[in-house]
PDB file of N, CA and C in Angstrom:
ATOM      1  N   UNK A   1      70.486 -44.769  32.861  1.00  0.00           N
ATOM      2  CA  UNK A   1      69.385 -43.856  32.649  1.00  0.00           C
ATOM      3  C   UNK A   1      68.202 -44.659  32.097  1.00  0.00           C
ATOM      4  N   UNK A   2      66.571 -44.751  32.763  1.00  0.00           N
ATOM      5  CA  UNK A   2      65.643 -44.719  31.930  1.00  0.00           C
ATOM      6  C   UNK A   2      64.621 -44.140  32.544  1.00  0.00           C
ATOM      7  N   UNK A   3      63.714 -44.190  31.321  1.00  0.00           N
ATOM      8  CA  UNK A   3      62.492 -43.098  31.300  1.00  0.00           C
ATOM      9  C   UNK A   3      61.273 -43.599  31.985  1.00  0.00           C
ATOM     10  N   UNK A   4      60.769 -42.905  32.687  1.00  0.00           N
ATOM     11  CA  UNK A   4      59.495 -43.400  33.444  1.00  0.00           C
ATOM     12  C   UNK A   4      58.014 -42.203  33.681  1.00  0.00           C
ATOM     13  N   UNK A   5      56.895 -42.727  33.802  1.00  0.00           N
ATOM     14  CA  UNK A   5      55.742 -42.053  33.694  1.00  0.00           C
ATOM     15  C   UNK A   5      54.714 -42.069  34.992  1.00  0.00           C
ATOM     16  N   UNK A   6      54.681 -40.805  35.014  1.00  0.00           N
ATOM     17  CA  UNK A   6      53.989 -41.182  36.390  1.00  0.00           C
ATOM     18  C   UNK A   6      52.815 -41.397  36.212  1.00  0.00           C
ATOM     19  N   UNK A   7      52.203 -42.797  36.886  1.00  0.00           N
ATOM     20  CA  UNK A   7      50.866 -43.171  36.379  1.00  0.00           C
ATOM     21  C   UNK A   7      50.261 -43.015  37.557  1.00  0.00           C
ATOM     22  N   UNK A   8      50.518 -42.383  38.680  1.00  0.00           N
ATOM     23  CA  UNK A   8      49.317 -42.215  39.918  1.00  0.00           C
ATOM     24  C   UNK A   8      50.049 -41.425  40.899  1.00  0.00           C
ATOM     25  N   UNK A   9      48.904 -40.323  41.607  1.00  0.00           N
ATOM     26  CA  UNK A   9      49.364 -39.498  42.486  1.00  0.00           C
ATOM     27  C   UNK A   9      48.007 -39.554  43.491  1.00  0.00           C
ATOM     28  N   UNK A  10      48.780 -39.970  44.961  1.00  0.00           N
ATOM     29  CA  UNK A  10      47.740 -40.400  45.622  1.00  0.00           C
ATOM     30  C   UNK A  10      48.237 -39.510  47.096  1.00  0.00           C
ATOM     31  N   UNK A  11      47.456 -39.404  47.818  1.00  0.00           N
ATOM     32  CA  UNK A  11      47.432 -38.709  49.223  1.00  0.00           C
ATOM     33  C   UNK A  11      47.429 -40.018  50.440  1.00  0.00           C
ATOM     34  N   UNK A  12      48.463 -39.667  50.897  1.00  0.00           N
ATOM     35  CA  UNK A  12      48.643 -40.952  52.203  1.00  0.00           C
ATOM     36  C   UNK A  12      49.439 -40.127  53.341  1.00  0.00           C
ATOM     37  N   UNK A  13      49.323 -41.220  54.593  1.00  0.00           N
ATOM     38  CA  UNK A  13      50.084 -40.877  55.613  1.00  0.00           C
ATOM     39  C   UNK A  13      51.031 -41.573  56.086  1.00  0.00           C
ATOM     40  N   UNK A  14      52.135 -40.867  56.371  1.00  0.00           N
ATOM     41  CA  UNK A  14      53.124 -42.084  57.118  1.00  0.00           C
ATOM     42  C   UNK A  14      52.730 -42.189  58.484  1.00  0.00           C
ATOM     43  N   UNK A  15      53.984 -42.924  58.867  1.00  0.00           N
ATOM     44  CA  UNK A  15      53.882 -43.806  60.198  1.00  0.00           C
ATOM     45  C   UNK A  15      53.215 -42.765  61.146  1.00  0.00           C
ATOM     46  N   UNK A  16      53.946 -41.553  61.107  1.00  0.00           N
ATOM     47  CA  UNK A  16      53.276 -40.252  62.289  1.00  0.00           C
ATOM     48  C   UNK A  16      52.239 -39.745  62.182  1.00  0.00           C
ATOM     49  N   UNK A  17      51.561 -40.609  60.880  1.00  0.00           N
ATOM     50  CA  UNK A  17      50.361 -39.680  60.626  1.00  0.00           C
ATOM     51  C   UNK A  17      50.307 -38.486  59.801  1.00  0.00           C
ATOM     52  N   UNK A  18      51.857 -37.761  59.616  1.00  0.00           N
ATOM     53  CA  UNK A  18      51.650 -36.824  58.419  1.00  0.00           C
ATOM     54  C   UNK A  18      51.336 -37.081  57.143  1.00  0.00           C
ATOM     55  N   UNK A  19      50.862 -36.232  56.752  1.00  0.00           N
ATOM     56  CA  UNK A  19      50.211 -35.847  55.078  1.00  0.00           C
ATOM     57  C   UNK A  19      51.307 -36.229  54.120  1.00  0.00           C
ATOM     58  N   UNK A  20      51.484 -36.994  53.156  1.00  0.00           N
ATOM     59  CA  UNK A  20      52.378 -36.739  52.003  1.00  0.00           C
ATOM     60  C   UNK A  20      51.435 -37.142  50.971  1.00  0.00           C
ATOM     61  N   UNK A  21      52.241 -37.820  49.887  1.00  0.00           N
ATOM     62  CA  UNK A  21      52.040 -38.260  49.056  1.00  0.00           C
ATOM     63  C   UNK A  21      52.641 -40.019  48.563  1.00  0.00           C
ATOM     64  N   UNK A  22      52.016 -40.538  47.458  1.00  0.00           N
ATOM     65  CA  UNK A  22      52.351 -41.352  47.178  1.00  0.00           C
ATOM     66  C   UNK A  22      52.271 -41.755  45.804  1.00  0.00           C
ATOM     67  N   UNK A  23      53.730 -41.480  45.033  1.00  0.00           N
ATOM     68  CA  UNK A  23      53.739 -41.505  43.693  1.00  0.00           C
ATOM     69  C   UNK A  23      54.236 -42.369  42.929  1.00  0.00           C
ATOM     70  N   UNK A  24      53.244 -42.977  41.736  1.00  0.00           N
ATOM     71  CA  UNK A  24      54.085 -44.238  41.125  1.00  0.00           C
ATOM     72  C   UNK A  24      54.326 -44.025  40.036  1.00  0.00           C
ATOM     73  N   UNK A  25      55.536 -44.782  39.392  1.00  0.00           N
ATOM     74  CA  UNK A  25      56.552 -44.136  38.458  1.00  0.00           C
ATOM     75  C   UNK A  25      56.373 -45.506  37.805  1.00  0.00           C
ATOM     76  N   UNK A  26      56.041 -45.500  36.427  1.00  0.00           N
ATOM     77  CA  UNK A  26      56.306 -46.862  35.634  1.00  0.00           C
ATOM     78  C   UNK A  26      57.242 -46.572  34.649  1.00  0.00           C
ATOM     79  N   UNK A  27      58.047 -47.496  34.432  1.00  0.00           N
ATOM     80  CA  UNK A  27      59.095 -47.627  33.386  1.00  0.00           C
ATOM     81  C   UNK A  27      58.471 -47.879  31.977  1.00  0.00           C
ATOM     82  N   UNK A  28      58.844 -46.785  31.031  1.00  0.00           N
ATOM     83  CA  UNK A  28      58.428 -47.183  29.528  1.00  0.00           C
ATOM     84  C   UNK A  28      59.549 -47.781  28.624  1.00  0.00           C
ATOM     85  N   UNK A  29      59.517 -48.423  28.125  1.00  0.00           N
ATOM     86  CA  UNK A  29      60.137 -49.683  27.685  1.00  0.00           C
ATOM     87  C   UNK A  29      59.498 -49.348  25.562  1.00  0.00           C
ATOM     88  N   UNK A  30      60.512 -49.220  25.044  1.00  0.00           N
ATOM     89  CA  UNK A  30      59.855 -49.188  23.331  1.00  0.00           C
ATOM     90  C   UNK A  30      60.082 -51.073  23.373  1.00  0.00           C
ATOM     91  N   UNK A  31      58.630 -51.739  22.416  1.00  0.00           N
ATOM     92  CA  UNK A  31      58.781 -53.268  21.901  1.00  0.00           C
ATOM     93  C   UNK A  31      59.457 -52.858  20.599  1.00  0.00           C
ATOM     94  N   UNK A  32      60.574 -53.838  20.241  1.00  0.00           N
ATOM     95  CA  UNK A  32      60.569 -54.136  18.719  1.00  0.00           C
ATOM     96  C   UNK A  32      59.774 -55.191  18.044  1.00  0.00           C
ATOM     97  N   UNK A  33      58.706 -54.294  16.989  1.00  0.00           N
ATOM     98  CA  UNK A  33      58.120 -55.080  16.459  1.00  0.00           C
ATOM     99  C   UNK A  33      58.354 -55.832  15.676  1.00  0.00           C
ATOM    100  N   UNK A  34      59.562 -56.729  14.957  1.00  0.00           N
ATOM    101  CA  UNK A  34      59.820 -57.389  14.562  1.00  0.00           C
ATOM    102  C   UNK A  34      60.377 -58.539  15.188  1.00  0.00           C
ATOM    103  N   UNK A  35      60.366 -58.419  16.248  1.00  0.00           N
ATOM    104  CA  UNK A  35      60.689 -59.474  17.583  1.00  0.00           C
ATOM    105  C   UNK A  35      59.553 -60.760  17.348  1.00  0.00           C
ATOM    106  N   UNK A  36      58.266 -60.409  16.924  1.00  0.00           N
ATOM    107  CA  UNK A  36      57.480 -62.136  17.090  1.00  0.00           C
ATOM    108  C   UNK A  36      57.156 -61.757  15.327  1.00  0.00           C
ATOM    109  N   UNK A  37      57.550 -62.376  14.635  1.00  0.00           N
ATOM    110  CA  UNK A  37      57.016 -62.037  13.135  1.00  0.00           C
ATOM    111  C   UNK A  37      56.083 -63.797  13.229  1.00  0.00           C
ATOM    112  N   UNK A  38      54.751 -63.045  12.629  1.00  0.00           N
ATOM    113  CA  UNK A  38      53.625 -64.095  12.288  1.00  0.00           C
ATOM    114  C   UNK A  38      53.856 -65.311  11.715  1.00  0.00           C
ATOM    115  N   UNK A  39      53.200 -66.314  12.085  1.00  0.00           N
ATOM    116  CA  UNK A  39      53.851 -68.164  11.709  1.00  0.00           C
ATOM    117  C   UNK A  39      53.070 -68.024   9.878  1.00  0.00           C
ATOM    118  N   UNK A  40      51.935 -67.287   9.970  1.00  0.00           N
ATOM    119  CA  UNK A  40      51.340 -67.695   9.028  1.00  0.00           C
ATOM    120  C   UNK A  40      51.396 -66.879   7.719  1.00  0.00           C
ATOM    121  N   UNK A  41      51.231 -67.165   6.627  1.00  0.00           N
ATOM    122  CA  UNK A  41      51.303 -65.821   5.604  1.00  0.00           C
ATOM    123  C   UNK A  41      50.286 -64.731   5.590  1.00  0.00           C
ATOM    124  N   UNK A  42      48.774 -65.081   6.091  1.00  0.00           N
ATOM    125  CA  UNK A  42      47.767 -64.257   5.611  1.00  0.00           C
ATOM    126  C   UNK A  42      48.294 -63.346   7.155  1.00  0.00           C
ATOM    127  N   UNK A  43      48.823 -63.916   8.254  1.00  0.00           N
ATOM    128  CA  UNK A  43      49.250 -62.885   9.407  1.00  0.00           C
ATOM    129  C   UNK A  43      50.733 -61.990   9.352  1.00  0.00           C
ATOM    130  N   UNK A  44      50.999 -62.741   8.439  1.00  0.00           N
ATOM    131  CA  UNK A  44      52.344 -61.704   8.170  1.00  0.00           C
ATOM    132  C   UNK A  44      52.372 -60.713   7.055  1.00  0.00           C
ATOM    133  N   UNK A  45      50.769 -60.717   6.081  1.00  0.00           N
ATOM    134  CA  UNK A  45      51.009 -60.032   5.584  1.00  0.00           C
ATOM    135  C   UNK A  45      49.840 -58.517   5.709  1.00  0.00           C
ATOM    136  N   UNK A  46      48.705 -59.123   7.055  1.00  0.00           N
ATOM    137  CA  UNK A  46      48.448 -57.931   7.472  1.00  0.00           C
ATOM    138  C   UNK A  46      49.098 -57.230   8.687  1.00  0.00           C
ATOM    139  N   UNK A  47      50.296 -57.870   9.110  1.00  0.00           N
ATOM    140  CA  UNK A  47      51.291 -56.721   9.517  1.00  0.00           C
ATOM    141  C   UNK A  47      52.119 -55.909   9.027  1.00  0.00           C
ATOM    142  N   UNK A  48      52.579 -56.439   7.728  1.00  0.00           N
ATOM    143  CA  UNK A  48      52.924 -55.583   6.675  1.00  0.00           C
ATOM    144  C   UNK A  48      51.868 -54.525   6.455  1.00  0.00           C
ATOM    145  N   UNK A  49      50.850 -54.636   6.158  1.00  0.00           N
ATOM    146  CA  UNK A  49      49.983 -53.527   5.553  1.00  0.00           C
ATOM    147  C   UNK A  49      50.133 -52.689   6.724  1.00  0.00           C
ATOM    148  N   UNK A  50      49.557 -53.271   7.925  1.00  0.00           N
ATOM    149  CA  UNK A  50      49.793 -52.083   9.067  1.00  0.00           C
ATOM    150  C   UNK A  50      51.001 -51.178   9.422  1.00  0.00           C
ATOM    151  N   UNK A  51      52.122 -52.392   9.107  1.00  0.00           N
ATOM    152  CA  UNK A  51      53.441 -50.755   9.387  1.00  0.00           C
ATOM    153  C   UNK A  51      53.086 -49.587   8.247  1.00  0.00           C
ATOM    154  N   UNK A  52      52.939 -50.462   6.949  1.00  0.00           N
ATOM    155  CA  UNK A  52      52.535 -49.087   5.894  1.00  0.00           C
ATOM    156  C   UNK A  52      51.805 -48.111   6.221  1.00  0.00           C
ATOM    157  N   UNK A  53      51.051 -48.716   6.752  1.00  0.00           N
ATOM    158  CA  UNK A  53      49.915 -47.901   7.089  1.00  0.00           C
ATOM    159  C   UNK A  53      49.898 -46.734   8.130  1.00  0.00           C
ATOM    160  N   UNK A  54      51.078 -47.322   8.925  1.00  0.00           N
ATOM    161  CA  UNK A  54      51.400 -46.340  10.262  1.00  0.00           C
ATOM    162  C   UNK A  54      52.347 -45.291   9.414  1.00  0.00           C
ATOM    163  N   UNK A  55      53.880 -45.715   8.875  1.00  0.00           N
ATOM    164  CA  UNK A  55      54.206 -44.988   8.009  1.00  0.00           C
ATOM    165  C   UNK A  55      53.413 -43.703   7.374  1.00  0.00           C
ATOM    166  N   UNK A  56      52.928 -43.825   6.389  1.00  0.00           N
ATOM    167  CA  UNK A  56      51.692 -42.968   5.896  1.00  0.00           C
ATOM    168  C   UNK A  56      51.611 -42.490   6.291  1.00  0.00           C
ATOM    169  N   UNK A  57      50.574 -42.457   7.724  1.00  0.00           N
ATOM    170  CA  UNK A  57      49.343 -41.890   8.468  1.00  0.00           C
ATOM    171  C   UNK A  57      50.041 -41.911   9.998  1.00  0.00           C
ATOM    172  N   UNK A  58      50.214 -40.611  10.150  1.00  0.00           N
ATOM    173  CA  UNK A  58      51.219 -40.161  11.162  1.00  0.00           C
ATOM    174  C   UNK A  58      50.487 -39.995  12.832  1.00  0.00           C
ATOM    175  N   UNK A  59      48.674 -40.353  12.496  1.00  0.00           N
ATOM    176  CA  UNK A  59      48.069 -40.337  13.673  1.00  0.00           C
ATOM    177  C   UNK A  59      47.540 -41.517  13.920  1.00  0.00           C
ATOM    178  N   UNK A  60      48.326 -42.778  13.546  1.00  0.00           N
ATOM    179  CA  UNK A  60      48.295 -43.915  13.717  1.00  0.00           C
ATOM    180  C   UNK A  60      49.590 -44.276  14.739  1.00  0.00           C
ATOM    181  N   UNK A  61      49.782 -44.932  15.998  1.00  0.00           N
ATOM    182  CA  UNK A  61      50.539 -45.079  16.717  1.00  0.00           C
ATOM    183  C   UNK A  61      51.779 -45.760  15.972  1.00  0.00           C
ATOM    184  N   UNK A  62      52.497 -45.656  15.823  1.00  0.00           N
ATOM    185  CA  UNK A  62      54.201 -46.200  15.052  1.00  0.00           C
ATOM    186  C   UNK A  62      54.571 -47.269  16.117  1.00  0.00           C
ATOM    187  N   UNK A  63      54.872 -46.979  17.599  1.00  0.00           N
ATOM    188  CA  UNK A  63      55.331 -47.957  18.084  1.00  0.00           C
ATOM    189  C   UNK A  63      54.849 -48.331  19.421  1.00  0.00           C
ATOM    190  N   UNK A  64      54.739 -49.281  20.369  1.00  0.00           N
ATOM    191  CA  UNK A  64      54.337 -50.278  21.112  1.00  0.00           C
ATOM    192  C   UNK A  64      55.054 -49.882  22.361  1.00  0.00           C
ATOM    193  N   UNK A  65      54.241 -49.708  23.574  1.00  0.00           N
ATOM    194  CA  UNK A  65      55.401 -49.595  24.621  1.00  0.00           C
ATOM    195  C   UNK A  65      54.990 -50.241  25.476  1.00  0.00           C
ATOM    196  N   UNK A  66      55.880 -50.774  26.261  1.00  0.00           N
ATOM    197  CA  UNK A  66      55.095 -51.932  27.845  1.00  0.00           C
ATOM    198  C   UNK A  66      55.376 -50.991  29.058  1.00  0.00           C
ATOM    199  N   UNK A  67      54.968 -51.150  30.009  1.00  0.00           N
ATOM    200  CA  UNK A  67      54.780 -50.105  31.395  1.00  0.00           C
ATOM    201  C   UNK A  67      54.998 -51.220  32.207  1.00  0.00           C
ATOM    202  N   UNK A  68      56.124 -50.894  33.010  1.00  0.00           N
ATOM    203  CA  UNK A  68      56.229 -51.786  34.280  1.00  0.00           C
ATOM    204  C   UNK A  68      56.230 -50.589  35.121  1.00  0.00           C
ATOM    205  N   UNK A  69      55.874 -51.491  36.934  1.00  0.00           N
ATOM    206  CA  UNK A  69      56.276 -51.032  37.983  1.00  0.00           C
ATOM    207  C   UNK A  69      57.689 -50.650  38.360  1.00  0.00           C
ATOM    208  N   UNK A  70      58.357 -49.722  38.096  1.00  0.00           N
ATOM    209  CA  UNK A  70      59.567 -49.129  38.171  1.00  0.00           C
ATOM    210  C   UNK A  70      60.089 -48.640  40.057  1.00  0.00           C
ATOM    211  N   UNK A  71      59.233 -47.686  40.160  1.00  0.00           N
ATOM    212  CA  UNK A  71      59.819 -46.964  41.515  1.00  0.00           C
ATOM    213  C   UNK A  71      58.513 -46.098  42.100  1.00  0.00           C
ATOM    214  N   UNK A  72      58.255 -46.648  43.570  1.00  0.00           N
ATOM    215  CA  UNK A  72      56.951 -45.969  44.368  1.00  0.00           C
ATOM    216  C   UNK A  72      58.172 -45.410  45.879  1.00  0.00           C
ATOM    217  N   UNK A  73      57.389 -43.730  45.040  1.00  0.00           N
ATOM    218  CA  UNK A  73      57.911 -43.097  46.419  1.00  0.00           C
ATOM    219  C   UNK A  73      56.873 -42.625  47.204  1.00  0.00           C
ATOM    220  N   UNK A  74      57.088 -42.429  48.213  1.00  0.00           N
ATOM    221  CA  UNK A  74      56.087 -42.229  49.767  1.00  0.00           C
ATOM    222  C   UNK A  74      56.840 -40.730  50.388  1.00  0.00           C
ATOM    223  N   UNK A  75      56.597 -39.960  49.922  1.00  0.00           N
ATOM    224  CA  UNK A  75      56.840 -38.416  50.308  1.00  0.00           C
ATOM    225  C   UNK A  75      55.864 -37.457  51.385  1.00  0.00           C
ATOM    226  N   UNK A  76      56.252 -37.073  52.344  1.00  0.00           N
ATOM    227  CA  UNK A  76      55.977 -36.067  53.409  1.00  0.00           C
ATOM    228  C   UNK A  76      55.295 -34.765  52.360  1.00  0.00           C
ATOM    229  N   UNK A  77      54.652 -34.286  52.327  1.00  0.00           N
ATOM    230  CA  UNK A  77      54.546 -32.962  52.081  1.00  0.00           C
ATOM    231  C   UNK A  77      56.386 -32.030  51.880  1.00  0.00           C
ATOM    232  N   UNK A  78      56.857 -31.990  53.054  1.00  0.00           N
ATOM    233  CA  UNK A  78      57.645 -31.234  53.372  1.00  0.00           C
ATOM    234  C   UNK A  78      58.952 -32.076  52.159  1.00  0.00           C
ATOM    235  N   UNK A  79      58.865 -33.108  52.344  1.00  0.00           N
ATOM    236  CA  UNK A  79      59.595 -33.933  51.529  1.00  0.00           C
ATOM    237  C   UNK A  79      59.336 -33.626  50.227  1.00  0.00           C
ATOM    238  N   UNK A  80      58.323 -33.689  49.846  1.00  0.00           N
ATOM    239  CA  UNK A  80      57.890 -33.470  48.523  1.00  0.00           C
ATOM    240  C   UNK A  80      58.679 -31.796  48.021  1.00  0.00           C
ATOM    241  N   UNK A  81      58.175 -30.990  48.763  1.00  0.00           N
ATOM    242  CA  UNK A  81      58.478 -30.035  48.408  1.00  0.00           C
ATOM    243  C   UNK A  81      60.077 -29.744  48.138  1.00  0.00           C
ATOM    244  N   UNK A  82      60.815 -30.029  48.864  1.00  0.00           N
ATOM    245  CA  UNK A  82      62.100 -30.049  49.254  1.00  0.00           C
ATOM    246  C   UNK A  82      62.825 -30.342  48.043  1.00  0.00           C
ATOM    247  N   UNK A  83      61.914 -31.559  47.439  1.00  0.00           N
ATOM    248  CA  UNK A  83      62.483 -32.368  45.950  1.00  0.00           C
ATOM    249  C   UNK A  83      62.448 -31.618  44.893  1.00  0.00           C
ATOM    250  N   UNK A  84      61.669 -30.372  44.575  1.00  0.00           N
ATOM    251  CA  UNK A  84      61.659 -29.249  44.192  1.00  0.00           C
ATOM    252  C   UNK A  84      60.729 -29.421  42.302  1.00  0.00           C
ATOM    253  N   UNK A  85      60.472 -30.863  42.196  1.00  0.00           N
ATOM    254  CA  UNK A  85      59.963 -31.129  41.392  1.00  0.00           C
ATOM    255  C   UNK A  85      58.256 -31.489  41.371  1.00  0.00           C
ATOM    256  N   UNK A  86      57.270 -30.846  40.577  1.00  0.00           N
ATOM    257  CA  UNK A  86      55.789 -30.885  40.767  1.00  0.00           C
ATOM    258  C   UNK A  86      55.755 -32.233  39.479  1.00  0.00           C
ATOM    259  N   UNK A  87      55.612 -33.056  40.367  1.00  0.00           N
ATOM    260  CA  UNK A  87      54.757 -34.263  39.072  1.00  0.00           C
ATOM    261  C   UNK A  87      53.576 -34.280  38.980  1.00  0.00           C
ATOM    262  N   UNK A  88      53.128 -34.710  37.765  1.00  0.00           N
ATOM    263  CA  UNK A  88      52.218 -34.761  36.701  1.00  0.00           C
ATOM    264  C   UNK A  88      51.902 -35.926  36.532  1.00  0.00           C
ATOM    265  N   UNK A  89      50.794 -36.262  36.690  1.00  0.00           N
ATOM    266  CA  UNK A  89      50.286 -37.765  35.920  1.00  0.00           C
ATOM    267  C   UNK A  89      50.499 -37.763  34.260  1.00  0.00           C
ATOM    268  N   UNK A  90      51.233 -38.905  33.994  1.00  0.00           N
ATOM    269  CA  UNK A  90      51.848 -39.045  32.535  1.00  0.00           C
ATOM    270  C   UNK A  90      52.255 -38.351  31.989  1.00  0.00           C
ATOM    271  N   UNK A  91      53.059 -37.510  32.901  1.00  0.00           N
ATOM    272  CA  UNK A  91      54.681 -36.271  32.165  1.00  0.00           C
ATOM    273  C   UNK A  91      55.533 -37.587  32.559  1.00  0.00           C
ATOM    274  N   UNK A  92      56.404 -37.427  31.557  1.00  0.00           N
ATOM    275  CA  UNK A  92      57.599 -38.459  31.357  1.00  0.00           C
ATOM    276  C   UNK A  92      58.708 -37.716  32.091  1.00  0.00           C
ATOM    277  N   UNK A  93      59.443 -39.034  32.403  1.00  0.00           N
ATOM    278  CA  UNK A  93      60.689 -38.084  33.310  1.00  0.00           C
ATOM    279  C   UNK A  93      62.117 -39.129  32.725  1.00  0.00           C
ATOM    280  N   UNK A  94      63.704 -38.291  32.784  1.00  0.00           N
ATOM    281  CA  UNK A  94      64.305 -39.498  32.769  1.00  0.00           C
ATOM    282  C   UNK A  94      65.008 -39.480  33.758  1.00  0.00           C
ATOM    283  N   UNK A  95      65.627 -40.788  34.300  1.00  0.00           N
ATOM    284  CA  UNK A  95      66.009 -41.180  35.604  1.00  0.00           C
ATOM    285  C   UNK A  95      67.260 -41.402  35.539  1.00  0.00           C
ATOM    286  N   UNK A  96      68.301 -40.680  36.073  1.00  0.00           N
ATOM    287  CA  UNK A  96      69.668 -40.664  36.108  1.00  0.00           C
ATOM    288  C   UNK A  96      69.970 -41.084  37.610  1.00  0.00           C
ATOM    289  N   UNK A  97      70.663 -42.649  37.846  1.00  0.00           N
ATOM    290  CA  UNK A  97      71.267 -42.948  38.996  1.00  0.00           C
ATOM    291  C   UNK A  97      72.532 -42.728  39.250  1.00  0.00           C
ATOM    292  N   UNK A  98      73.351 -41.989  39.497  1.00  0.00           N
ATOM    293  CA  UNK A  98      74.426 -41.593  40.008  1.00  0.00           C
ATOM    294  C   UNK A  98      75.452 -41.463  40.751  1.00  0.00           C
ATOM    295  N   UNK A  99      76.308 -42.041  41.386  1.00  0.00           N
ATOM    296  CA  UNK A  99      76.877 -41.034  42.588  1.00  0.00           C
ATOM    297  C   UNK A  99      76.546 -40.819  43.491  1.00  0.00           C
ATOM    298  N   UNK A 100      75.245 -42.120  43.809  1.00  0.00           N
ATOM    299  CA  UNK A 100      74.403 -42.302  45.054  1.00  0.00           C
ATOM    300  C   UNK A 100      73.154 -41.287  45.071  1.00  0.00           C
ATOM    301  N   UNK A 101      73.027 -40.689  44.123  1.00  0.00           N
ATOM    302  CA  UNK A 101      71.819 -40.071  43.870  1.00  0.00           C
ATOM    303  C   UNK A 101      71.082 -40.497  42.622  1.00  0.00           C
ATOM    304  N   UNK A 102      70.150 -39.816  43.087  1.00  0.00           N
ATOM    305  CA  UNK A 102      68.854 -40.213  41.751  1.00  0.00           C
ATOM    306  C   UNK A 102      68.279 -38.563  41.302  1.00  0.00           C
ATOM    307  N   UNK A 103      68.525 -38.817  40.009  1.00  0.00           N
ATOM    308  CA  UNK A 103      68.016 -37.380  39.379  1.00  0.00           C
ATOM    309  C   UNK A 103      66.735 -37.841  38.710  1.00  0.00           C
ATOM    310  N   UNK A 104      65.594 -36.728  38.247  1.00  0.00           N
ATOM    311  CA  UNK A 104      64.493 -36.851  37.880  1.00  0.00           C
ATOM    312  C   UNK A 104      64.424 -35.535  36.453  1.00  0.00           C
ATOM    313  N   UNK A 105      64.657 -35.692  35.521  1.00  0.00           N
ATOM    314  CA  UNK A 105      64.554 -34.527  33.954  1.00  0.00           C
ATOM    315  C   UNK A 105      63.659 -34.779  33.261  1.00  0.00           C
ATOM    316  N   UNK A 106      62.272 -33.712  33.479  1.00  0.00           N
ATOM    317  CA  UNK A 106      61.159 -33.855  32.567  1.00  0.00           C
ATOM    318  C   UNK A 106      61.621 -33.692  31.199  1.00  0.00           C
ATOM    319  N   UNK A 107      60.926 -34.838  30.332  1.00  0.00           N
ATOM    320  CA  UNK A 107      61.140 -35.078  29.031  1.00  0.00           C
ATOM    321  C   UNK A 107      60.202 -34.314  28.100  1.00  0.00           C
TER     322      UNK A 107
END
């Protein structure tokens, strides 16, 4: 299972020329920020102040996420519909591979 965001919803045609869509799904990934700790003291100790600071102040971002290219699907209209799911640019989804299927559960 992981979680992915749809960062673009675009209008294309396939090979026949029909109407679909074309949707890209990036993988969100949490960094641990204690993974590169600063060489120097005066840099390690305004990262200290900043976790405090996030702590605290709850409309300060807490944690770091990276976005990769995950999964681009190329859907028919008819296809689309069929999938029974309406995506959203940056509604989160999580991705269950399965049993030869792929599930999609807005988060």
């Amino acid at each position: 299972m992981f979680r992915v965001r749809v960062n673009k919803i675009e209008s294309s045609r396939d090979v026949d020329g029909n109407l679909g869509k074309r949707i890209e799904l990036l993988e969100e990934r949490e960094l641990n920020p204690y993974v590169l700790r600063p060489q120097t003291d005066e840099a390690k100790m305004a990262q200290d102040i900043m976790q405090a600071l996030q702590q605290q102040m709850p409309f300060l971002p807490q944690r770091q996420q990276i976005a990769t290219p995950k999964l681009i699907l190329f859907l028919t209209e008819q296809e689309y519909d069929s999938l029974g799911i309406v995506f959203d640019v940056n509604q989160v989804y999580e991705v269950v591979l399965e049993n030869q299927a792929i599930r999609f559960r807005k988060v």
